[in-house]
N, C-alpha and C. Protein backbone atom coordinates (compact mmCIF):
# COMPACT_ATOMS: atom_id res chain seq x y z
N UNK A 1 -8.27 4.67 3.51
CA UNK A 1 -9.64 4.93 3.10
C UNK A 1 -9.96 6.42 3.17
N UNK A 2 -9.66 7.04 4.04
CA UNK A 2 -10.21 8.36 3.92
C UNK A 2 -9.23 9.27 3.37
N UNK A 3 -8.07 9.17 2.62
CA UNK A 3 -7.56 9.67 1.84
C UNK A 3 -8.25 9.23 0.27
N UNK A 4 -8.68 7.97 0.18
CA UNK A 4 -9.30 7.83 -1.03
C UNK A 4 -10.64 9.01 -1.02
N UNK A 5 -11.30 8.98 -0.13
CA UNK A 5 -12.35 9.67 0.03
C UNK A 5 -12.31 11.12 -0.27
N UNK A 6 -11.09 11.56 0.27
CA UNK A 6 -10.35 12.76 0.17
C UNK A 6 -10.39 13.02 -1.16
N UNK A 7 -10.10 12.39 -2.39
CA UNK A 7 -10.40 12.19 -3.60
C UNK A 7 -11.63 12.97 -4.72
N UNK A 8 -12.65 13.02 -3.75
CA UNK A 8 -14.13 13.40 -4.17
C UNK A 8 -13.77 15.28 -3.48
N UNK A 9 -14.22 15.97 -4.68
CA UNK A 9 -13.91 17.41 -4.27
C UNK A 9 -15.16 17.77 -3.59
N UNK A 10 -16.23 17.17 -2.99
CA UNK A 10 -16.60 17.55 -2.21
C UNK A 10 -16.67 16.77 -0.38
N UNK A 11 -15.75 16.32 -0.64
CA UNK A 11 -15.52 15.03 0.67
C UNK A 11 -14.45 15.72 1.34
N UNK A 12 -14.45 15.26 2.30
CA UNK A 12 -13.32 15.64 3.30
C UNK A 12 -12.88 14.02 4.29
N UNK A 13 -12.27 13.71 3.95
CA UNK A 13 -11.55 12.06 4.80
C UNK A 13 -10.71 12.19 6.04
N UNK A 14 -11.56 11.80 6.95
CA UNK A 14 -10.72 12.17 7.97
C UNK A 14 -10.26 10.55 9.10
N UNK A 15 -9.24 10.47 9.78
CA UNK A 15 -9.36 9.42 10.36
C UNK A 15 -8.78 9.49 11.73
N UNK A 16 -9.76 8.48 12.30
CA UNK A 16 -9.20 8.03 13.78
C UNK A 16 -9.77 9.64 14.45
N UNK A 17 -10.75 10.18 14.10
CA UNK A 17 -11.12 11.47 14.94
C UNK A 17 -11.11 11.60 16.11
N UNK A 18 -11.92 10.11 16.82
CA UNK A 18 -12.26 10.09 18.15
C UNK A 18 -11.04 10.01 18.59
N UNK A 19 -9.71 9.21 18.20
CA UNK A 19 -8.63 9.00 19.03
C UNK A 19 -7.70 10.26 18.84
N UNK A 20 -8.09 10.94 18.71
CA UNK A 20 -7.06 12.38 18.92
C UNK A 20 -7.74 13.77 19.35
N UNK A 21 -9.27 13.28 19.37
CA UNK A 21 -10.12 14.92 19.55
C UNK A 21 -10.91 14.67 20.47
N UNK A 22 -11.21 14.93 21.59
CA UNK A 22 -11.66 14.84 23.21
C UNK A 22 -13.72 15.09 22.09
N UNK A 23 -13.49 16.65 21.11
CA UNK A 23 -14.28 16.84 20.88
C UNK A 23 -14.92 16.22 19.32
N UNK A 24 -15.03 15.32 19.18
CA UNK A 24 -14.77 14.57 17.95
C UNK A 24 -16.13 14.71 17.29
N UNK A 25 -17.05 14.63 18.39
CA UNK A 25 -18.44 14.53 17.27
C UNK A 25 -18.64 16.12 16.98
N UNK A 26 -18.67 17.07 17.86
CA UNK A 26 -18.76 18.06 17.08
C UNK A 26 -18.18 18.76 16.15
N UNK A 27 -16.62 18.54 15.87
CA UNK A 27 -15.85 18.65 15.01
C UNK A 27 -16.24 18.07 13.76
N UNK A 28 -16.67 16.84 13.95
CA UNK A 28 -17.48 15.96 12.57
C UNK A 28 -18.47 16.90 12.44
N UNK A 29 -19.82 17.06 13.41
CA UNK A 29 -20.89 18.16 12.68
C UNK A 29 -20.42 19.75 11.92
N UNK A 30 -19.34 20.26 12.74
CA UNK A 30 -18.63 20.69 12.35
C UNK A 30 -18.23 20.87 10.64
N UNK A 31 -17.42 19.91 10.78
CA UNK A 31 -17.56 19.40 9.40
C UNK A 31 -18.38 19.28 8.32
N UNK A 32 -19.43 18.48 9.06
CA UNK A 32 -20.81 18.63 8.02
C UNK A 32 -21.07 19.74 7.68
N UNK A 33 -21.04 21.04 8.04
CA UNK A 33 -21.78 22.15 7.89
C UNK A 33 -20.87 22.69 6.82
N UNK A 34 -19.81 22.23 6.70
CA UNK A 34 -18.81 22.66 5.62
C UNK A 34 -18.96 22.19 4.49
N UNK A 35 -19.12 20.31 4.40
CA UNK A 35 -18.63 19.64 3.17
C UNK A 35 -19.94 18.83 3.06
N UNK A 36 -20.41 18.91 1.97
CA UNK A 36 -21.05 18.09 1.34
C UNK A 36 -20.80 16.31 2.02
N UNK A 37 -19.83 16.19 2.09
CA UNK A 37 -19.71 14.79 2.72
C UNK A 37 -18.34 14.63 3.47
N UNK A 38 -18.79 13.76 4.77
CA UNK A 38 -17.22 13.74 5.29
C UNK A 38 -17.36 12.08 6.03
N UNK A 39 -15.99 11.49 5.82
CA UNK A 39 -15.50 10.60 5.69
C UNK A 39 -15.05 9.91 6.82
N UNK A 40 -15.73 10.06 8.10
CA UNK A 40 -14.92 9.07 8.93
C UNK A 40 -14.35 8.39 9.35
N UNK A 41 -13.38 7.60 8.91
CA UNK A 41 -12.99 6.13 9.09
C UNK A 41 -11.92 5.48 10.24
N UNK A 42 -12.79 4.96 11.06
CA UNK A 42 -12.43 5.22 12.35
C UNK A 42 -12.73 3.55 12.78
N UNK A 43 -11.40 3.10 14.12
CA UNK A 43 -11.52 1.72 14.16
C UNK A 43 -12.39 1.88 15.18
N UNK A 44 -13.27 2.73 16.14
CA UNK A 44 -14.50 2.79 16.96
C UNK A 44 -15.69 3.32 16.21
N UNK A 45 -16.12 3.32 15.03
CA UNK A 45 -17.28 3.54 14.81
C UNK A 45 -18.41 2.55 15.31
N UNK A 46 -17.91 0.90 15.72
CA UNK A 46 -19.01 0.73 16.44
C UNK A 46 -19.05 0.76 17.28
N UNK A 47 -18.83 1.60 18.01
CA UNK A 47 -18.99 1.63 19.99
C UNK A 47 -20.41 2.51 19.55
N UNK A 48 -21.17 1.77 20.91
CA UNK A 48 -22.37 2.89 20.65
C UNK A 48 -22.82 4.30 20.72
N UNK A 49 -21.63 4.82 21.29
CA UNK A 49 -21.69 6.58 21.38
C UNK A 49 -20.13 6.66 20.18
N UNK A 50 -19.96 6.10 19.19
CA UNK A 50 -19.05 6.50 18.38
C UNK A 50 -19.93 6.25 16.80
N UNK A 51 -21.22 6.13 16.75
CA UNK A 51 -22.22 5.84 15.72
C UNK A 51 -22.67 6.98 15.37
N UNK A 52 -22.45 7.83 14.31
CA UNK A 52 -23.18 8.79 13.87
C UNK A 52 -25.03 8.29 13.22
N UNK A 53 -25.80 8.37 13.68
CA UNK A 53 -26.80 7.57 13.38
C UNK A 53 -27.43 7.97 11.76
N UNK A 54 -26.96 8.91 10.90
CA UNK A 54 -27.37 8.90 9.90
C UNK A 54 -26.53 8.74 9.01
N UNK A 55 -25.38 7.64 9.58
CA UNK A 55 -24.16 8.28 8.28
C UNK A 55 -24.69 6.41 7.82
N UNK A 56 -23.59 6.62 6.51
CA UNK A 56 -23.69 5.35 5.94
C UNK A 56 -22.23 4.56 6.28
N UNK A 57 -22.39 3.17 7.09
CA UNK A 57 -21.54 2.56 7.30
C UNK A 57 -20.64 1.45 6.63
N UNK A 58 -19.71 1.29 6.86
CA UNK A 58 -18.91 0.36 5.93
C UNK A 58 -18.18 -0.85 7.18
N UNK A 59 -18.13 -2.10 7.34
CA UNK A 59 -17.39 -2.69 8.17
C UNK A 59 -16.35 -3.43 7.72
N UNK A 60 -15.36 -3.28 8.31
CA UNK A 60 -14.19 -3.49 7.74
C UNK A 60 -13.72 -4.63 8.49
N UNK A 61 -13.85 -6.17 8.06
CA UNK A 61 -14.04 -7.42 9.02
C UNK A 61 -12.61 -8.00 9.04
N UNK A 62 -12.23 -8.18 10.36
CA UNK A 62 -10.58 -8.86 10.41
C UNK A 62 -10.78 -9.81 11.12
N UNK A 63 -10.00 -10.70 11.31
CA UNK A 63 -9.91 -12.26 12.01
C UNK A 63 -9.12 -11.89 13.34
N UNK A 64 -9.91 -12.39 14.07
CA UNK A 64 -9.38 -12.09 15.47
C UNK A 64 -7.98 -12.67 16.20
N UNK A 65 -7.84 -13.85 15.49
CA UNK A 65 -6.59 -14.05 15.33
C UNK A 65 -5.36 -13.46 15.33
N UNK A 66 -5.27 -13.06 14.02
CA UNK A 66 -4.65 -11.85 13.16
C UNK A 66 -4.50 -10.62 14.04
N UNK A 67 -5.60 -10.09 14.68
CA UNK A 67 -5.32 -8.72 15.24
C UNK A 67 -5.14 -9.33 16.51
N UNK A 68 -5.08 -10.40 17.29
CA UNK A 68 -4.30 -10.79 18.56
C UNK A 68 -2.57 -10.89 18.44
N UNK A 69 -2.41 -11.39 17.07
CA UNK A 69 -0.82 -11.41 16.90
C UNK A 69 -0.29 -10.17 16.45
N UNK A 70 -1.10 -9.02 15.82
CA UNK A 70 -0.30 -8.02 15.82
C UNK A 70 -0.02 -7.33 16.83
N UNK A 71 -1.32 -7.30 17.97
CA UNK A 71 -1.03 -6.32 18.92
C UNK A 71 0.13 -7.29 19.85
N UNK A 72 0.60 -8.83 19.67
CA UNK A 72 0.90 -9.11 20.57
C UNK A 72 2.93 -8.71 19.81
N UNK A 73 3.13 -8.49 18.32
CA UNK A 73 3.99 -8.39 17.97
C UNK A 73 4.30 -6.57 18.58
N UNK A 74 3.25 -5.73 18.47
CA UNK A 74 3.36 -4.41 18.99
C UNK A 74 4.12 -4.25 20.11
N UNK A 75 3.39 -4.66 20.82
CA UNK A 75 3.60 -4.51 21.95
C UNK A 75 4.35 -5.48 22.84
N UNK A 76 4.56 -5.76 22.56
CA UNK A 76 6.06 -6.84 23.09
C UNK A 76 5.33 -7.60 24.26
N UNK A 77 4.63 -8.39 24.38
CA UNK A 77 3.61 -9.05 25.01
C UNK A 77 2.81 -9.72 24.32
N UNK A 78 2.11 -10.80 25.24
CA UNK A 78 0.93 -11.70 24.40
C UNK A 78 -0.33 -11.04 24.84
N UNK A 79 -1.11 -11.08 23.78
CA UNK A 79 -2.16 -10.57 23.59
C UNK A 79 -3.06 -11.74 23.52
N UNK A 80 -4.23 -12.12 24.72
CA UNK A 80 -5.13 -13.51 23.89
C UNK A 80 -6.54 -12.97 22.80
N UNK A 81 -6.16 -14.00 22.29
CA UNK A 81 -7.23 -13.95 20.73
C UNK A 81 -8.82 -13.38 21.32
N UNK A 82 -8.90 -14.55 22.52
CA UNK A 82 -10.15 -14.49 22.69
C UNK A 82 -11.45 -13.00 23.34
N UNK A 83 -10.38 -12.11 23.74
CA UNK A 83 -11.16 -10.55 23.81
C UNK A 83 -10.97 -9.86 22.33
N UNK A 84 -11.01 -10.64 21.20
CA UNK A 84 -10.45 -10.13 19.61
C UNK A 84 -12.34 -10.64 18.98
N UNK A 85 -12.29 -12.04 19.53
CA UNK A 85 -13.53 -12.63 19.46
C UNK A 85 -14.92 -12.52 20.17
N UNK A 86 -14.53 -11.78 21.15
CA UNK A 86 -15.64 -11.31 22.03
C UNK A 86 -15.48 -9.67 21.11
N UNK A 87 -14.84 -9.25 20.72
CA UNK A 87 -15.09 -7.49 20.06
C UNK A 87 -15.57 -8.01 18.56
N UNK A 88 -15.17 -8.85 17.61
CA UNK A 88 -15.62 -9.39 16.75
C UNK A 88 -17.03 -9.69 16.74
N UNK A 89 -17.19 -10.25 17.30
CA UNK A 89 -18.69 -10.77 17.57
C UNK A 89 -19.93 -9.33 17.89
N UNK A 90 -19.53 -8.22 18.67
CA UNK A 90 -20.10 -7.50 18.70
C UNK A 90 -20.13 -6.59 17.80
N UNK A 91 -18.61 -6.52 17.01
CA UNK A 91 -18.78 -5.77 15.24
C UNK A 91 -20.15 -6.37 15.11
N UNK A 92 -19.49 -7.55 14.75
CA UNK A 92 -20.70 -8.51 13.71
C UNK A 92 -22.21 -8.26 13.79
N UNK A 93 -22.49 -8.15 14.99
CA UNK A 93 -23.80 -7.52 15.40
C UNK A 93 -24.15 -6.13 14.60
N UNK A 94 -22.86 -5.89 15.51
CA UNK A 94 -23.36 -4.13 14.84
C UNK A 94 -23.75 -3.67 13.60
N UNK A 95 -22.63 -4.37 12.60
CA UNK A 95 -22.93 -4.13 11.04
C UNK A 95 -23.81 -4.65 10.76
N UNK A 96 -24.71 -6.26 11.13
CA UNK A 96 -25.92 -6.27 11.05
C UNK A 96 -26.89 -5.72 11.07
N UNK A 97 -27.10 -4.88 12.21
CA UNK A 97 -27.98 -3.96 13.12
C UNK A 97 -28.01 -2.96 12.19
N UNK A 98 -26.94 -2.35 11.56
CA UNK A 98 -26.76 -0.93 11.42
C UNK A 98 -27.02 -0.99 9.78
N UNK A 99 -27.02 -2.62 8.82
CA UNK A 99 -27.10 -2.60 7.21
C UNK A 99 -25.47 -1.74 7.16
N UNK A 100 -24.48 -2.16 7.46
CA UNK A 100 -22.92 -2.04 6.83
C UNK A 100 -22.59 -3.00 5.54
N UNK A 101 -22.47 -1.96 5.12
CA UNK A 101 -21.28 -2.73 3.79
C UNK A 101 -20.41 -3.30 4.58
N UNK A 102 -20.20 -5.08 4.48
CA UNK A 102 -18.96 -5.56 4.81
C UNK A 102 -17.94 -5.94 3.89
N UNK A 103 -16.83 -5.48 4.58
CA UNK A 103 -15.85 -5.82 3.48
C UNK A 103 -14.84 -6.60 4.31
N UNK A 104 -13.91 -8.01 3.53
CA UNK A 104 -12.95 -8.78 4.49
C UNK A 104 -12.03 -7.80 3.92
N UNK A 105 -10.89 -7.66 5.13
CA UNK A 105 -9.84 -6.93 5.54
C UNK A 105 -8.87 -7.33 4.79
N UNK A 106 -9.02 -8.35 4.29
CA UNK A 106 -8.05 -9.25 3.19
C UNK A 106 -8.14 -8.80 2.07
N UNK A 107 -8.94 -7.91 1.30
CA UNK A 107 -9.38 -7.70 -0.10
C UNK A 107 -9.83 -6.70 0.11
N UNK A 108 -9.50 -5.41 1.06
CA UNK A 108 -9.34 -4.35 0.94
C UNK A 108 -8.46 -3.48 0.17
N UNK A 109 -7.60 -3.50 -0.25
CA UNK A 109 -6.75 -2.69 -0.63
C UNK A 109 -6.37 -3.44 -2.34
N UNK A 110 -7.57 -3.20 -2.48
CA UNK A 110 -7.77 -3.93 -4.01
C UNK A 110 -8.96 -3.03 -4.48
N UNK A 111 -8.44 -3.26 -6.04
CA UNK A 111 -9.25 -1.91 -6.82
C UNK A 111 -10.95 -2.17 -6.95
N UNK A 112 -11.12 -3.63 -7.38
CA UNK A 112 -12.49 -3.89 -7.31
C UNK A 112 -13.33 -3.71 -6.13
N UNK A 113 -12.55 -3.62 -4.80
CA UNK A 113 -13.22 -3.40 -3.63
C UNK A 113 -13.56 -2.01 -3.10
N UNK A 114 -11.87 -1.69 -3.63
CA UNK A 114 -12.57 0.06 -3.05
C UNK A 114 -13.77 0.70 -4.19
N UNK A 115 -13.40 0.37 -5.59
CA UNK A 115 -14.31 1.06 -6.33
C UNK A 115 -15.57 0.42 -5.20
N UNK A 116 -16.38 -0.60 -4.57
CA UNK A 116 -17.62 -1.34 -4.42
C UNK A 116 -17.53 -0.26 -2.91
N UNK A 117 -16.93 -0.18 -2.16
CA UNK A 117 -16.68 1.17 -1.46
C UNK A 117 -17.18 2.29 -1.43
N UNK A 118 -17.28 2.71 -2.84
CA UNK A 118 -16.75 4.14 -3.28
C UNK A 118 -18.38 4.49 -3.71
N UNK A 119 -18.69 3.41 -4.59
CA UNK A 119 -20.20 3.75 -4.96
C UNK A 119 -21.20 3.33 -3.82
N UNK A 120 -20.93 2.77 -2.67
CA UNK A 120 -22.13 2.21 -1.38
C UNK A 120 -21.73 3.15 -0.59
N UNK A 121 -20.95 4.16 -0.68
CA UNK A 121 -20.40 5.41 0.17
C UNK A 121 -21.40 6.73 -0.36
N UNK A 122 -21.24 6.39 -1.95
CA UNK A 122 -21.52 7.56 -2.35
C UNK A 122 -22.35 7.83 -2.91
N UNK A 123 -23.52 6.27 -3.29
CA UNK A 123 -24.87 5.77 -3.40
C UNK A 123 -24.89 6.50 -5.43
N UNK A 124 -23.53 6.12 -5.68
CA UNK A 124 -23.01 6.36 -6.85
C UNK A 124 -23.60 7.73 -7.45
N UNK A 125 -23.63 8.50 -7.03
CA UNK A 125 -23.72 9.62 -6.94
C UNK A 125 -22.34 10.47 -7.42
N UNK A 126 -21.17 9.74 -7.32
CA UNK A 126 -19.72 10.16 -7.52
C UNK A 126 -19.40 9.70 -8.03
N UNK A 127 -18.83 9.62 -9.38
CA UNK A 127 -17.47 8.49 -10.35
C UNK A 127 -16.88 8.44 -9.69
N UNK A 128 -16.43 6.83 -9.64
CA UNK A 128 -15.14 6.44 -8.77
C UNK A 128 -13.75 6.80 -9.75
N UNK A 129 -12.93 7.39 -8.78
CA UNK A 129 -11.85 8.34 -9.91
C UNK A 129 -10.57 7.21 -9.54
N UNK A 130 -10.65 5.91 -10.82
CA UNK A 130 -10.17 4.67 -10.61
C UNK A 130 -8.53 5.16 -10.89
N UNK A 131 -8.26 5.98 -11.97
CA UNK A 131 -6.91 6.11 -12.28
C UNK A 131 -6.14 6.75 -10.62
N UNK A 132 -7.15 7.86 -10.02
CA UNK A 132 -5.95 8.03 -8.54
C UNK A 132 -6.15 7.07 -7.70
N UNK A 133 -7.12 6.19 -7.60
CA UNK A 133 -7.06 4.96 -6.72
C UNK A 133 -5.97 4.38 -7.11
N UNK A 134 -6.39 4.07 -7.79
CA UNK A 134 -4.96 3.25 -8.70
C UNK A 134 -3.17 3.67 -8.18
N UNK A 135 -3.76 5.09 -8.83
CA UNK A 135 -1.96 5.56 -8.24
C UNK A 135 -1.62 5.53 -6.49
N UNK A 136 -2.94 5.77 -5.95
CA UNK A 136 -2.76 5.82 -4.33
C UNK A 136 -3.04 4.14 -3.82
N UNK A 137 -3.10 3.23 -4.62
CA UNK A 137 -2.98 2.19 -4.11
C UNK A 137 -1.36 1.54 -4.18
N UNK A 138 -0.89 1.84 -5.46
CA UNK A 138 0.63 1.82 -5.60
C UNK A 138 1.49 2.82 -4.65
N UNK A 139 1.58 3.73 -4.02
CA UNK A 139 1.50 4.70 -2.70
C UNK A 139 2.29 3.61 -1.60
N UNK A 140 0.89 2.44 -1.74
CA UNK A 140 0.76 1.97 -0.15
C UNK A 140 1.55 0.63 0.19
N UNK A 141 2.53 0.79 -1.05
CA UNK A 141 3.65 -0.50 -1.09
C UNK A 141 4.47 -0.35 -0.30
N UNK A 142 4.69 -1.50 1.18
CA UNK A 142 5.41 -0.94 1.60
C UNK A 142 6.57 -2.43 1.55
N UNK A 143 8.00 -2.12 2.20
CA UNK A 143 8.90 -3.18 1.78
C UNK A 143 9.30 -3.82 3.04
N UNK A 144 9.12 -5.18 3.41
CA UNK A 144 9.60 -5.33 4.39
C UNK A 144 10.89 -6.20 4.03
N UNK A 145 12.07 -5.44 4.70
CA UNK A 145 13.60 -6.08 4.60
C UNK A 145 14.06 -5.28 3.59
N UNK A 146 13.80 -4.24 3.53
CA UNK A 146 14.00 -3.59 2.23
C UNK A 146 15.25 -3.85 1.76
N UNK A 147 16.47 -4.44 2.41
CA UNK A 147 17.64 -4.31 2.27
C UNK A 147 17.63 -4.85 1.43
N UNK A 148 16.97 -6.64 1.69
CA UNK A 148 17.08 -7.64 0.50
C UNK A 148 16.45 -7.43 -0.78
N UNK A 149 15.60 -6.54 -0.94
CA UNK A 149 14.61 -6.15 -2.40
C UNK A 149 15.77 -5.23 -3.12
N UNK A 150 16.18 -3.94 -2.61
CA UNK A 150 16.46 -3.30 -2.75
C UNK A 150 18.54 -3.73 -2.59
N UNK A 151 18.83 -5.08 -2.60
CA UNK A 151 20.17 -4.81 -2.57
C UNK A 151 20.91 -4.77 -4.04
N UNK A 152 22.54 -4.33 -3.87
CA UNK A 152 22.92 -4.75 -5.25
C UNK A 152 22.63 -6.08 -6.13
N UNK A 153 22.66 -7.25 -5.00
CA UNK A 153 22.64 -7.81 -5.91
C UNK A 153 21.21 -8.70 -6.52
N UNK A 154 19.83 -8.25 -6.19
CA UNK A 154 18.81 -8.55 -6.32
C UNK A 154 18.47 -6.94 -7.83
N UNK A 155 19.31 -6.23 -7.74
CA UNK A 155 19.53 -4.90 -8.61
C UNK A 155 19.45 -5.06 -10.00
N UNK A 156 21.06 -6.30 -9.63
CA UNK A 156 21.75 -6.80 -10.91
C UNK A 156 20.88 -7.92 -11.52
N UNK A 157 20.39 -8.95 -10.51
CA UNK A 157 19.85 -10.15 -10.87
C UNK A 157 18.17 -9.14 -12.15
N UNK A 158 17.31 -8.39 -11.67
CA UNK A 158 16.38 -7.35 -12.22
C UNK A 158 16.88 -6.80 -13.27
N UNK A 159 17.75 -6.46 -13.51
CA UNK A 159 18.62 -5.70 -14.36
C UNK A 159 18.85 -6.25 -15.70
N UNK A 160 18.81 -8.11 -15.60
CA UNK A 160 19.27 -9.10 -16.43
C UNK A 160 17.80 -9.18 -16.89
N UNK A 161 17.31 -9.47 -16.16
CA UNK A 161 15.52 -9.78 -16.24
C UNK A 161 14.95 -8.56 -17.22
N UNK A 162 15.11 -6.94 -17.11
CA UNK A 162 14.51 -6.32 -17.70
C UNK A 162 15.49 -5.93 -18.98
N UNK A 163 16.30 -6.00 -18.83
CA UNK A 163 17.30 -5.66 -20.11
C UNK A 163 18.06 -6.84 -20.82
């Protein structure tokens, strides 16, 4: 997301600020004083001292499930669901509270969504510049087993198929 954002020549996309900059909010005002618009996109924007109170928010909704089994595949340990559902639940609030664009985490990385993104970001004020979405969504293919996609003989079998 904040490389899409990055996109708009007067935006600046930045991510995960708080988790790498002790000094994060002033670096963001910081920021402001530079760019016309800057792009936060950060998995603590709702903690309540991680809320810029005038920016415009977007919530990005995942199943608690889902993010219990990844962190539990991460990290080589079980992770239970249910502190996924107790942080869920307080998103949920939040983007209420706060009027967030919600978006499911499932149908993110799809063109109709980011364009719906792009204009509640930018209160359409910006053409959504669909052809580099486009190319930066093809970018974000990634292969898992690459061996088997990518072997000779899945090459040859493609090979027959396109020629």
């Amino acid at each position: 997301m904040s490389i899409m954002f990055s996109l708009e020549a007067d935006c600046i996309g930045i991510h995960e600020q708080a988790a790498t900059d002790p000094a994060w909010v002033q670096t963001i005002e910081n920021l402001r004083d530079r760019w016309q618009y800057v792009a936060d996109c950060s998995t603590y924007g709702y903690f309540p001292k991680a809320t810029v109170s005038d920016s415009i928010k977007v919530y990005v909704k995942k199943e608690p499930v889902s993010s219990a089994a990844e962190c539990t595949e991460k990290f080589g340990y079980f992770v239970d669901s249910n502190g996924f559902k107790n942080i869920r639940s307080y998103a949920d609030q939040w983007a209420s509270e706060h009027g967030a664009l919600t978006i499911d985490e499932g149908q993110l990385f799809r063109m109709d969504t980011l364009e719906k993104v792009w204009v509640y970001c930018f209160r359409g004020a910006r053409q959504f510049p669909s052809e580099k979405v486009s190319r930066l969504l093809t970018m974000n293919v990634q292969r898992h087993e690459p061996e088997k996609v990518f072997s000779i003989e899945n090459g040859q079998r493609l090979a027959k198929e396109v020629f």
